[in-house]
Protein backbone atom coordinates (compact mmCIF):
# COMPACT_ATOMS: atom_id res chain seq x y z
CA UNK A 1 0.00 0.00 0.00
CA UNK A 2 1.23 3.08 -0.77
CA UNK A 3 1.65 6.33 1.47
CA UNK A 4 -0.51 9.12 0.61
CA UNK A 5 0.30 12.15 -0.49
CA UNK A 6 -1.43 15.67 -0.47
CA UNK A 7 -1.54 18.59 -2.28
CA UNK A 8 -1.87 22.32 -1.42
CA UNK A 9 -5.30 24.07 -1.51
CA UNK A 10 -5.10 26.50 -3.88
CA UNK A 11 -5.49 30.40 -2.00
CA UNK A 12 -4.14 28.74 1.15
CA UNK A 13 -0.43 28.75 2.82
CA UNK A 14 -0.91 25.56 4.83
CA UNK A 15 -4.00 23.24 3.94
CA UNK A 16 -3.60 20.31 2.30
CA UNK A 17 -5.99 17.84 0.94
CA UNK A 18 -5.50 14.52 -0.22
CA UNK A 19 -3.78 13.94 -3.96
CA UNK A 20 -6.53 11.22 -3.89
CA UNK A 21 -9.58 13.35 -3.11
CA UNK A 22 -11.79 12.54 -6.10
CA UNK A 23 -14.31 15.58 -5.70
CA UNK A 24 -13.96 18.85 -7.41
CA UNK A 25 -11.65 20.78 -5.31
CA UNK A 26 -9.37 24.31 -5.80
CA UNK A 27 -6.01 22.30 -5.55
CA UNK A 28 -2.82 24.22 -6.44
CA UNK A 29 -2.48 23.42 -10.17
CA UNK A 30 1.12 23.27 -10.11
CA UNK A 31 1.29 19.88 -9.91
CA UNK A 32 3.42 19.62 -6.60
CA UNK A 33 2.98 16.97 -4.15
CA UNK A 34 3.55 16.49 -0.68
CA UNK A 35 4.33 13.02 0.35
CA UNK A 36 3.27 11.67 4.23
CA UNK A 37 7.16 11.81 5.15
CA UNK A 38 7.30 15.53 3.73
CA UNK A 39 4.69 16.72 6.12
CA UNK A 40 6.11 14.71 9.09
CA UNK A 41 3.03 13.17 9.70
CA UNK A 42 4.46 9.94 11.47
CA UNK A 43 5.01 12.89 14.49
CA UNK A 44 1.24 13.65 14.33
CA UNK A 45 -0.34 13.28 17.17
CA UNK A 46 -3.27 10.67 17.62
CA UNK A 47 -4.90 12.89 20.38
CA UNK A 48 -8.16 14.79 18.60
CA UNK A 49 -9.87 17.66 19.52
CA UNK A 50 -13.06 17.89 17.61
CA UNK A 51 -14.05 21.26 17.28
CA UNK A 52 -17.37 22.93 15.26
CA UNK A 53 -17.29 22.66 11.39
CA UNK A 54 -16.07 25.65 8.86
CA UNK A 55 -17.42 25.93 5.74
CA UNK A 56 -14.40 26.52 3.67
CA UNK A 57 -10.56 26.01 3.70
CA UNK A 58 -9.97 30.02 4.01
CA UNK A 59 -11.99 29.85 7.25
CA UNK A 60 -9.42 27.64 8.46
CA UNK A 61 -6.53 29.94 7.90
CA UNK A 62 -8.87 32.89 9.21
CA UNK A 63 -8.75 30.94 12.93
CA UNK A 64 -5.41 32.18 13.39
CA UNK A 65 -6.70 35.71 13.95
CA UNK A 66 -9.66 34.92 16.91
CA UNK A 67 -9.23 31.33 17.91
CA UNK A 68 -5.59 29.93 17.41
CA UNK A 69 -5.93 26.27 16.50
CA UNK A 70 -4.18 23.14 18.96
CA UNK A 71 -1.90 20.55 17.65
CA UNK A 72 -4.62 17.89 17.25
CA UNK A 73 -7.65 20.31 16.64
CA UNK A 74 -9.96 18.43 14.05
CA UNK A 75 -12.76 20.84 12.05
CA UNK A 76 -15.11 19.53 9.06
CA UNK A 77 -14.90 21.65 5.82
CA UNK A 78 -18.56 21.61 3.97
CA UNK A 79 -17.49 22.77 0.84
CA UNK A 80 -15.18 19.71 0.48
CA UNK A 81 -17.18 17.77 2.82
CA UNK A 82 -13.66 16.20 4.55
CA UNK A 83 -12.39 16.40 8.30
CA UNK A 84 -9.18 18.54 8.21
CA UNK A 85 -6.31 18.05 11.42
CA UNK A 86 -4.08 20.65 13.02
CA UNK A 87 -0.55 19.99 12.91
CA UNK A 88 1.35 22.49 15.28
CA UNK A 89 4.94 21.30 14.32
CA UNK A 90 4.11 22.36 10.46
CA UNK A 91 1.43 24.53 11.43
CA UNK A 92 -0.84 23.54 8.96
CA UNK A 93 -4.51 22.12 8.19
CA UNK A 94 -4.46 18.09 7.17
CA UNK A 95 -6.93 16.24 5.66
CA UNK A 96 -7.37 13.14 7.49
CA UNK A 97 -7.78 10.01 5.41
């Protein structure tokens, strides 16, 4: 089985979403992807926070200005419909899969 990988949402500095997601999506077209290793995810932690739903990736970035996320802090997207992770040590959204 192979690792997964992730790309960038497009508009965002730190989200990143599956390279398998198979809904539409605003993915950086660039073609760049992120393997599991890349994103040090074997140092995420297991412990999750769930915390209310956004309903799109910006809002996610936007939390850093009135409710700082926690390493482990896990918020549904609607538009994409996917549950998205806080990593502290990259400080950035992941989708979880």
């Amino acid at each position: 089985m192979l690792a997964p990988s992730y790309k960038k949402m497009a508009g965002t500095s730190a989200v990143f979403l599956s390279a398998d997601y198979d809904g539409a999506s605003p993915v950086e077209r660039d073609g760049m992807v992120w393997s599991a290793e890349e994103l040090h995810l074997d140092q995420l932690t297991t412990d999750r926070n769930p915390k209310p739903a956004m309903q799109n990736v910006l809002a996610l970035e936007g939390l850093e200005e009135y409710d700082m996320p926690q390493n482990g802090d896990v918020r549904n997207v609607e538009s994409v419909s996917v549950d998205f992770v806080y990593f502290d040590q990259i400080h950035a959204w992941i989708q979880l899969v």
